[in-house]
Protein backbone atom coordinates (compact mmCIF):
# COMPACT_ATOMS: atom_id res chain seq x y z
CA UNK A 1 0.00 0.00 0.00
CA UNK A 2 1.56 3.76 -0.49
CA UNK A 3 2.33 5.16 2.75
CA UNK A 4 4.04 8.57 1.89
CA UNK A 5 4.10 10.91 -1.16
CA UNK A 6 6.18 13.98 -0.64
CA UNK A 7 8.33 16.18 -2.86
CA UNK A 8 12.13 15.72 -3.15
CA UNK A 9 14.16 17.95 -4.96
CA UNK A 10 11.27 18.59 -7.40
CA UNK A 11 10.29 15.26 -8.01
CA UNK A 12 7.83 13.07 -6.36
CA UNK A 13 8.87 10.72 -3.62
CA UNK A 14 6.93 7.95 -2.75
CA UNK A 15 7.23 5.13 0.20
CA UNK A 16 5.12 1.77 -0.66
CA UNK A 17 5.29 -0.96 1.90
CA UNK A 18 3.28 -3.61 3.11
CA UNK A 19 2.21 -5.53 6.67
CA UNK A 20 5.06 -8.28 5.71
CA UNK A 21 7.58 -5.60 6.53
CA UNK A 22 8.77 -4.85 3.11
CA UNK A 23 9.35 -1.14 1.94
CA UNK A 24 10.12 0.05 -1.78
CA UNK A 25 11.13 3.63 -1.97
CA UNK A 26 10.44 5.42 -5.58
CA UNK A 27 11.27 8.71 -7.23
CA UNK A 28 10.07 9.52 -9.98
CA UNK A 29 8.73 6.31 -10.46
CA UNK A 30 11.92 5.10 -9.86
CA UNK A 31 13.04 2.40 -7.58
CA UNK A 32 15.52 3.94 -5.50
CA UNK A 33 15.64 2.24 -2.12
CA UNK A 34 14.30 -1.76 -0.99
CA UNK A 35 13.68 -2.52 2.38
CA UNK A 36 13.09 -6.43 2.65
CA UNK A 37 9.96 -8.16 4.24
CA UNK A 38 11.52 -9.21 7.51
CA UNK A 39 9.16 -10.10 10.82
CA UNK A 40 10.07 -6.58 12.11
CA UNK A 41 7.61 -5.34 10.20
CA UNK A 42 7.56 -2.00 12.04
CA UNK A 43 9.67 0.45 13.56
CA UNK A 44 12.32 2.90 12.45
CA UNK A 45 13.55 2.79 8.96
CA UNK A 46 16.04 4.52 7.48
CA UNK A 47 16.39 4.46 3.04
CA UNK A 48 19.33 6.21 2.00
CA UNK A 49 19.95 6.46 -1.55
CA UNK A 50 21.48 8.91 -3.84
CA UNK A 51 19.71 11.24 -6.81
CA UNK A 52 21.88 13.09 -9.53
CA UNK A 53 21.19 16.66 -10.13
CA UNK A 54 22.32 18.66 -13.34
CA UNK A 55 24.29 22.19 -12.99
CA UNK A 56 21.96 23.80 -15.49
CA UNK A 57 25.29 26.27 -15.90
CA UNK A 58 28.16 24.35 -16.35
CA UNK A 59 26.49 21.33 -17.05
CA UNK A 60 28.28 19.76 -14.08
CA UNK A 61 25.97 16.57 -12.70
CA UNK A 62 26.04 15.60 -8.74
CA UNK A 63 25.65 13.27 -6.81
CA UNK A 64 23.08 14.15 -3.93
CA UNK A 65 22.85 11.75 -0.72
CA UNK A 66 19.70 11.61 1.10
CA UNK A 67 18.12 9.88 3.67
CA UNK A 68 14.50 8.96 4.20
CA UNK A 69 13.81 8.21 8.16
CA UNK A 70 10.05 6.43 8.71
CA UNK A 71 9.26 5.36 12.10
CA UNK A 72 6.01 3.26 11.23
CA UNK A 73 3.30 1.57 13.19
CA UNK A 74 0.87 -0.28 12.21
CA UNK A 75 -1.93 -0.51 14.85
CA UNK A 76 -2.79 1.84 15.23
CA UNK A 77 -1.50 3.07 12.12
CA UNK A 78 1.33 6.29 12.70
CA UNK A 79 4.13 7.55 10.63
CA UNK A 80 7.08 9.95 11.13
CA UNK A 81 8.76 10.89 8.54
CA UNK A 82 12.30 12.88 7.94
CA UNK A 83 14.07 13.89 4.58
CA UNK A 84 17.62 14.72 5.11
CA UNK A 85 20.26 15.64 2.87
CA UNK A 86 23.42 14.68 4.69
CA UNK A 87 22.74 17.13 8.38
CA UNK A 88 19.86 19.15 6.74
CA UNK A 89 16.10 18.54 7.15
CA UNK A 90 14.34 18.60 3.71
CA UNK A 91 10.77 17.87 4.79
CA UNK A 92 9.62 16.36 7.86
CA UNK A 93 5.62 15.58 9.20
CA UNK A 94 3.54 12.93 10.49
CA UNK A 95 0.47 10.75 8.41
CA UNK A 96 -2.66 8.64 10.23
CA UNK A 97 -5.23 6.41 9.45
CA UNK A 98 -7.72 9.32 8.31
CA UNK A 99 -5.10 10.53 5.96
CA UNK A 100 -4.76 7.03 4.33
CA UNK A 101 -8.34 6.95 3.65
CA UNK A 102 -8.58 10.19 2.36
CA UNK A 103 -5.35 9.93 -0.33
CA UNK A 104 -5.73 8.70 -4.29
CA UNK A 105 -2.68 5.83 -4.91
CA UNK A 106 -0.32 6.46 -7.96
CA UNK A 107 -0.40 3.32 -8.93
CA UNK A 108 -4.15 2.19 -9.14
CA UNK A 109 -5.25 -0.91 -7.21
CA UNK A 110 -5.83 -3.77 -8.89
CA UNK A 111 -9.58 -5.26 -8.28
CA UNK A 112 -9.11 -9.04 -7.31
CA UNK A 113 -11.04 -11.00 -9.85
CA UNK A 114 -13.18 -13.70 -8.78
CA UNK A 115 -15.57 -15.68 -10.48
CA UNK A 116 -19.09 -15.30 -9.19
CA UNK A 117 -23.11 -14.13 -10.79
CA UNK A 118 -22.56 -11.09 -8.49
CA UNK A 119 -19.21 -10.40 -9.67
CA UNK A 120 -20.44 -10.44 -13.54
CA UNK A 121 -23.17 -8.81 -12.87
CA UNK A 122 -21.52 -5.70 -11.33
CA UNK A 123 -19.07 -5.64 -14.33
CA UNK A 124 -22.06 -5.93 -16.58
CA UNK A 125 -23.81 -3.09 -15.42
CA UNK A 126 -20.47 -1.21 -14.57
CA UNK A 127 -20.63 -1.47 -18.86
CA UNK A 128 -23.69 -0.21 -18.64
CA UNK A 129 -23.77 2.31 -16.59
CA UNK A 130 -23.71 5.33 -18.92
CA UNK A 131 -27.19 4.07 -19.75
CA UNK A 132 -29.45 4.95 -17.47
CA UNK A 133 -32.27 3.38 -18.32
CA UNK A 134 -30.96 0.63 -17.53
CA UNK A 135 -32.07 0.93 -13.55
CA UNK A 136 -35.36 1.51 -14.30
CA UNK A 137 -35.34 -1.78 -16.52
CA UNK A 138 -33.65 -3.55 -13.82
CA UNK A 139 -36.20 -1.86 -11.06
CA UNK A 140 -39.42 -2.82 -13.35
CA UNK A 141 -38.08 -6.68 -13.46
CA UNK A 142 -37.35 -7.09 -9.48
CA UNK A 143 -41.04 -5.45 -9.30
CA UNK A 144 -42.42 -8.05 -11.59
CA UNK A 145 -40.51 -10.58 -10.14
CA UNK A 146 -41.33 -10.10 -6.72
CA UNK A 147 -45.29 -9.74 -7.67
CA UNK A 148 -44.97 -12.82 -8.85
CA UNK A 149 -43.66 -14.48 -5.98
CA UNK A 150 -45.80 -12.63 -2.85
CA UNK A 151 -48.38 -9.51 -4.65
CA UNK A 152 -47.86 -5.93 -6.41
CA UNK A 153 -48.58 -4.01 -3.38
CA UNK A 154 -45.74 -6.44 -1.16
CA UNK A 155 -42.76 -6.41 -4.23
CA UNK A 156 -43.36 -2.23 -3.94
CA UNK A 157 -42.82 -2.50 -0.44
CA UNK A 158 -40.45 -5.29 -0.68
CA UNK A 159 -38.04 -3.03 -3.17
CA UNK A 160 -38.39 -0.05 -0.85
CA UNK A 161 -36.40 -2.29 1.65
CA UNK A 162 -34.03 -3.00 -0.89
CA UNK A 163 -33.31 0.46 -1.87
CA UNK A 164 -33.30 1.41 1.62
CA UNK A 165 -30.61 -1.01 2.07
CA UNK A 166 -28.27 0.24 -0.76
CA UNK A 167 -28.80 3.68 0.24
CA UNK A 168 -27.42 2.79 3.51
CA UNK A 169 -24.18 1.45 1.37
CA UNK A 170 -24.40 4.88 -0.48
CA UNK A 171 -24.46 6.98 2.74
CA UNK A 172 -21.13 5.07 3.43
CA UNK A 173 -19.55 5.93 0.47
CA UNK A 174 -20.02 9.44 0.55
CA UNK A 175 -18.78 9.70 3.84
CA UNK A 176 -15.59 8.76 3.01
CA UNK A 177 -15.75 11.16 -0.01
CA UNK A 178 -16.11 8.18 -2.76
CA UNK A 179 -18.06 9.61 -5.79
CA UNK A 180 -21.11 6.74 -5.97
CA UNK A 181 -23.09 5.68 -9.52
CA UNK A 182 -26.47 4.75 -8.15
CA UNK A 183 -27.99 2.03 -6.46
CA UNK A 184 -29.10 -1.17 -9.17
CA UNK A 185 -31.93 -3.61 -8.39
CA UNK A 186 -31.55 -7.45 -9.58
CA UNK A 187 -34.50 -9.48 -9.44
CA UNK A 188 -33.79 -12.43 -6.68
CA UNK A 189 -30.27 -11.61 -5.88
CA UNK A 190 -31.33 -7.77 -4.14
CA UNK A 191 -29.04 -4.85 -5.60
CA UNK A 192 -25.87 -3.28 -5.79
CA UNK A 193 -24.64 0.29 -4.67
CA UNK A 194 -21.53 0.99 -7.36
CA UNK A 195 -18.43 3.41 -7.18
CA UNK A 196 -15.53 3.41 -9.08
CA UNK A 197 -13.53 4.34 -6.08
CA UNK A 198 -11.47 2.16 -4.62
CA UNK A 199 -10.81 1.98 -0.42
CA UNK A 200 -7.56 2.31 1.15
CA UNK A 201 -8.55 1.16 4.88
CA UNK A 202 -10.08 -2.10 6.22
CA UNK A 203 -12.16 0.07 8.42
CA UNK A 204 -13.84 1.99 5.22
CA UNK A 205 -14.59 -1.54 3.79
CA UNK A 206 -16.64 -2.37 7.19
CA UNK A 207 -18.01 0.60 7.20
CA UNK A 208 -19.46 0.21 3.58
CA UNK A 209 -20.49 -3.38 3.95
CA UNK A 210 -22.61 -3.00 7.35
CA UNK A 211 -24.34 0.16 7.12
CA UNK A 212 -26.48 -1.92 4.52
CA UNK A 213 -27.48 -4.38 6.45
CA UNK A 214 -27.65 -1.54 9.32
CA UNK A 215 -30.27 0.51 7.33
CA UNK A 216 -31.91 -2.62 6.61
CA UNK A 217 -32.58 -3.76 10.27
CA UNK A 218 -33.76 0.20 10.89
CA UNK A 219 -36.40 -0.69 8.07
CA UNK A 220 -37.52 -3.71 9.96
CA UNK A 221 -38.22 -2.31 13.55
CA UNK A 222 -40.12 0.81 11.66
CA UNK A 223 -42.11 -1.86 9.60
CA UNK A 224 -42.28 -4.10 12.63
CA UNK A 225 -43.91 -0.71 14.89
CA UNK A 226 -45.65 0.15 11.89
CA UNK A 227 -47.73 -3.66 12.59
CA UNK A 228 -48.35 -2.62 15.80
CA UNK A 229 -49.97 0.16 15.73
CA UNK A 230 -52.11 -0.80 12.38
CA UNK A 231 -51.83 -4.57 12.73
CA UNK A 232 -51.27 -4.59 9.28
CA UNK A 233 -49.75 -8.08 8.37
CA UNK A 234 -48.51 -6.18 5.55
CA UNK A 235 -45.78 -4.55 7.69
CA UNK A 236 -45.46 -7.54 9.55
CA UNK A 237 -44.56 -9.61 6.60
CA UNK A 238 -41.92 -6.81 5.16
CA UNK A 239 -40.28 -6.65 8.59
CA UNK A 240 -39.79 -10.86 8.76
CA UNK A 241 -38.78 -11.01 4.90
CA UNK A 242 -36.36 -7.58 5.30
CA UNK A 243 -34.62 -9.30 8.28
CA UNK A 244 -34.43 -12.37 6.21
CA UNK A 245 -32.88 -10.43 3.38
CA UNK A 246 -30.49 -8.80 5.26
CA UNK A 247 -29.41 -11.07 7.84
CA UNK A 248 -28.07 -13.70 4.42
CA UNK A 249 -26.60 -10.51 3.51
CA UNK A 250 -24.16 -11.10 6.62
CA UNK A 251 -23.21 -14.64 6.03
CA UNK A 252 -19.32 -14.42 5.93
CA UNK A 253 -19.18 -15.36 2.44
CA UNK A 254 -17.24 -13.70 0.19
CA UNK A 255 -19.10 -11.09 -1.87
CA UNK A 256 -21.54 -10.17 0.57
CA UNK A 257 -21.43 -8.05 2.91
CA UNK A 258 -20.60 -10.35 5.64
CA UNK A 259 -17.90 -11.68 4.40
CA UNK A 260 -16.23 -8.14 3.78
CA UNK A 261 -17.10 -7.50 7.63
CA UNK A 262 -15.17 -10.52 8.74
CA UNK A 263 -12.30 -10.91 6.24
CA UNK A 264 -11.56 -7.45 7.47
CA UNK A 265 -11.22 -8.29 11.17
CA UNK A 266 -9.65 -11.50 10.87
CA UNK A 267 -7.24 -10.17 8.01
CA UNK A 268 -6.52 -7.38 10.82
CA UNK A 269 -5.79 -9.94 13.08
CA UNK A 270 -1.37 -10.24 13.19
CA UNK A 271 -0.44 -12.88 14.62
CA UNK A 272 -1.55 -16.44 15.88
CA UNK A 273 -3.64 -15.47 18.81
CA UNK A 274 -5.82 -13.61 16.52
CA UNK A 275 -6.54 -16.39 13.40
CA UNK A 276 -7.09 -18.52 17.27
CA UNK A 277 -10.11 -16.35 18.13
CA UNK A 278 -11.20 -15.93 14.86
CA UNK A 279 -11.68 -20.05 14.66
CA UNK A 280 -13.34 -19.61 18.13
CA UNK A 281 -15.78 -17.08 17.23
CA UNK A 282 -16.56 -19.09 13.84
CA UNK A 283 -17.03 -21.63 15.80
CA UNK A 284 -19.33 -20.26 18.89
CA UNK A 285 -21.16 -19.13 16.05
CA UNK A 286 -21.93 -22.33 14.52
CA UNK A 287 -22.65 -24.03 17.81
CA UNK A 288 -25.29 -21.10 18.51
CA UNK A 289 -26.83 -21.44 15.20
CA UNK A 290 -27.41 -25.44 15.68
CA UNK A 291 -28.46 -25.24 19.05
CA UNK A 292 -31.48 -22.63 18.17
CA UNK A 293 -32.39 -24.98 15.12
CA UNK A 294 -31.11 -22.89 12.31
CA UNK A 295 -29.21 -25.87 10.45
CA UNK A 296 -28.88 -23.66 7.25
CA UNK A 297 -27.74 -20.43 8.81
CA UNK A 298 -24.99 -22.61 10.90
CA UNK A 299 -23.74 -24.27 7.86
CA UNK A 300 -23.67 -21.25 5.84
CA UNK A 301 -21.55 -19.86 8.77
CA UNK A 302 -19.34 -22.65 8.73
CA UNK A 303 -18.40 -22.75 4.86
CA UNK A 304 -18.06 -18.51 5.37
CA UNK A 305 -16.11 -18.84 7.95
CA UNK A 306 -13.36 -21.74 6.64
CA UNK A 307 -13.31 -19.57 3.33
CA UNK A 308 -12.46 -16.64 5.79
CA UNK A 309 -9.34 -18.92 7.70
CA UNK A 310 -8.06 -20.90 4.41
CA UNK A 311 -7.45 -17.37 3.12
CA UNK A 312 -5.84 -16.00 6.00
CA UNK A 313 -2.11 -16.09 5.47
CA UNK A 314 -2.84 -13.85 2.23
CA UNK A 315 -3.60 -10.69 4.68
CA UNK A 316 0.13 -9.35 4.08
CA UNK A 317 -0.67 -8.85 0.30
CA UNK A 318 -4.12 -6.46 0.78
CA UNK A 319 -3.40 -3.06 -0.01
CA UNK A 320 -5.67 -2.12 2.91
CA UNK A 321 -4.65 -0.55 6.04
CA UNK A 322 -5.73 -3.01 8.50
CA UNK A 323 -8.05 -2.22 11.68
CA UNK A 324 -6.41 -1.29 15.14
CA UNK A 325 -7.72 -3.05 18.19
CA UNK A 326 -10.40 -0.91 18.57
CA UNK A 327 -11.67 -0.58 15.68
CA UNK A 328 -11.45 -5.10 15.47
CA UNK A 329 -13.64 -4.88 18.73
CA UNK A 330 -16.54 -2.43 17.59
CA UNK A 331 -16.49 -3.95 13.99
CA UNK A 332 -17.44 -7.46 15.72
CA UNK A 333 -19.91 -5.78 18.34
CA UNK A 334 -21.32 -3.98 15.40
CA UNK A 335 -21.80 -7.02 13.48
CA UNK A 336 -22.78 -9.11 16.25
CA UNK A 337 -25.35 -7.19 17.62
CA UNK A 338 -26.84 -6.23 14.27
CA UNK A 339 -27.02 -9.94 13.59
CA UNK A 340 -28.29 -11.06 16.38
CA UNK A 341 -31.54 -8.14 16.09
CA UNK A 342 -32.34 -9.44 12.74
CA UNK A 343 -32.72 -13.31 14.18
CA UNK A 344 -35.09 -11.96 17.01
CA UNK A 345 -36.93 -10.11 14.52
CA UNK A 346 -37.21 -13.31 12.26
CA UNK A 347 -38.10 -15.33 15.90
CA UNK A 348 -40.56 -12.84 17.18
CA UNK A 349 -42.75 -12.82 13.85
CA UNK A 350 -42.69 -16.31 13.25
CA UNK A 351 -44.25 -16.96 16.82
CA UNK A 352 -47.02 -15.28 15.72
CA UNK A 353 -48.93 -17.91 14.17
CA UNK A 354 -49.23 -17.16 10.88
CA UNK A 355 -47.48 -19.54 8.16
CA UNK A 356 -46.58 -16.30 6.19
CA UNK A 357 -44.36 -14.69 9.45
CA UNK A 358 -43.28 -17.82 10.17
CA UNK A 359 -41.46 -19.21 6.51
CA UNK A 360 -38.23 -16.94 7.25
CA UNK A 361 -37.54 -19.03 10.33
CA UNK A 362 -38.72 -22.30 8.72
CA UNK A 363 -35.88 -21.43 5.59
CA UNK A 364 -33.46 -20.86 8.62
CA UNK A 365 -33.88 -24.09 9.97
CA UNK A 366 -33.78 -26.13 6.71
């Protein structure tokens, strides 16, 4: 990930380095200065290296020797930075966590390709999206499809949840100053909130992935108050299904948003104890899940979860600032808590009675 871009001697300098401990110094897009992956991966660095300057008089070219001094730490994230030539400070300061979100890399990431529906569909309509008829096409089939499934008046109310979901996504986004490109239904798979930004911080990719499912869980206890005081089963039915939506939305399975959520606390996770409680939560997890009687949601958990561990030892090659302690413990609370609302949701409506309320739970326990 790039860590520093300063000037130097009218040229850009620019530190990339990664969680293995490696640093690669460039100016001018030249490699100037190699630190090796070592597992020190922190600390005080020091890259000296020497740049050539031309007397523009006598044509005269010398040699300039400079040093780059980076005191780096990782979580949570801090650098200290000094440019010396030989006893003289050229530029000195301090970066954060907030400024690594907020900066545009030189050298643009490179999206990991993986081969799913959701992944082909986003590139499709990423093709598409100059077109803008294209959402309303999209909108008009999840409408249809939905209709066809439950009624017209339920798929209306059933796509409000949806778009209240991806708004929540969008809200993210903007936050963190991302330009967005609309929210895009797809009928039976939900919808997709594009940018063409990329993230720079693990804690911006939680922060994107759960404020869907967030939004979506602040949809159900409206729709589920809205039943109460009109005892419309209407609402009741769009809180159970909206829970159900979003709560598979948090399976730890890689691309929803669950699976962001927890690849970015375990990937944040340096060192053995961590991958350890990451195994232990998995497996609490499961062991909840059976015990209520939701075979499908524990299994799902399971197969999220060992996709999560087998991938694990990759973590040093993100790009992506990882998450201090802190910011591990509230992303799990977060998630936990959120997860754990939906389910009651799902349990309270389906001990209503009604065979309706009660089919979220029943697909749980298949």
């Amino acid at each position: 990930m790039e860590l520093l871009r300063i000037d130097c001697l009218g040229k850009e300098l620019r530190l990339e380095g990664s969680l293995a401990g490696w640093q690669q110094l460039f100016w001018d897009n030249q490699l100037v200065s190699v630190k090796e992956a070592s597992a020190d991966n922190q600390g005080l660095r020091n890259h000296e290296f020497e740049l050539s300057r031309q007397d523009p008089n006598n044509q005269t070219v010398h040699k300039i020797p400079l040093t780059l001094e980076v005191d780096l730490i990782w979580q949570p994230f801090s650098l200290n930075y000094r440019l010396l030539s030989e006893d003289t400070v050229l530029s000195e300061g301090s970066r954060d966590a907030k400024d690594i979100e907020r900066q545009t890399p030189v050298v643009p990431v490179k999206a990991q390709q993986k081969l799913s529906l959701v992944g082909l569909a986003s590139l499709g309509f990423k093709l598409l999206k100059s077109a803008k008829v294209i959402k309303v096409v999209l909108a008009g089939a999840s409408v249809a499809a939905y209709s066809w499934l439950f009624s017209f008046q339920f798929a209306l109310a059933l796509i409000a949840c949806l778009v209240f979901h991806e708004y929540g996504h969008i809200r993210a986004m903007k936050y963190f100053g991302m330009k967005t490109k609309g929210i895009y239904l797809i009928p039976f798979m939900g919808g997709l909130a594009l940018s063409d930004e990329k993230i720079n911080t693990r804690w911006q990719d939680v922060v994107i992935s759960i404020m869907g499912p967030t939004f979506g869980l602040l949809m159900s206890i409206a729709s589920l108050v809205a039943y109460w005081l009109t005892d419309n089963p209407l609402f009741a039915g769009l809180a159970a299904f909206n829970a159900l939506l979003n709560l598979f939305n948090l399976l730890p399975i890689l691309p929803l948003d669950g699976g962001h959520i927890l690849k970015s606390i375990s990937f944040s996770m340096n060192s053995l104890m961590g991958l350890i409680a990451c195994v232990a939560g998995a497996a609490i997890g499961v062991f909840i899940s059976y015990s209520l009687g939701l075979a499908l949601l524990g299994f799902l958990l399971l197969i999220g979860s060992l996709e999560i561990v087998f991938e694990w030892k990759t973590r040093h090659q993100s790009h992506l600032l990882p998450l201090d302690r802190y910011g591990q413990i509230f992303s799990a609370i977060w998630y936990l808590l959120t997860v754990g609302a939906l389910v009651t949701i799902i349990w309270y409506l389906a001990g209503s009675g009604d065979d309706m309320l009660g089919l979220p739970l029943k697909i749980l326990q298949s």
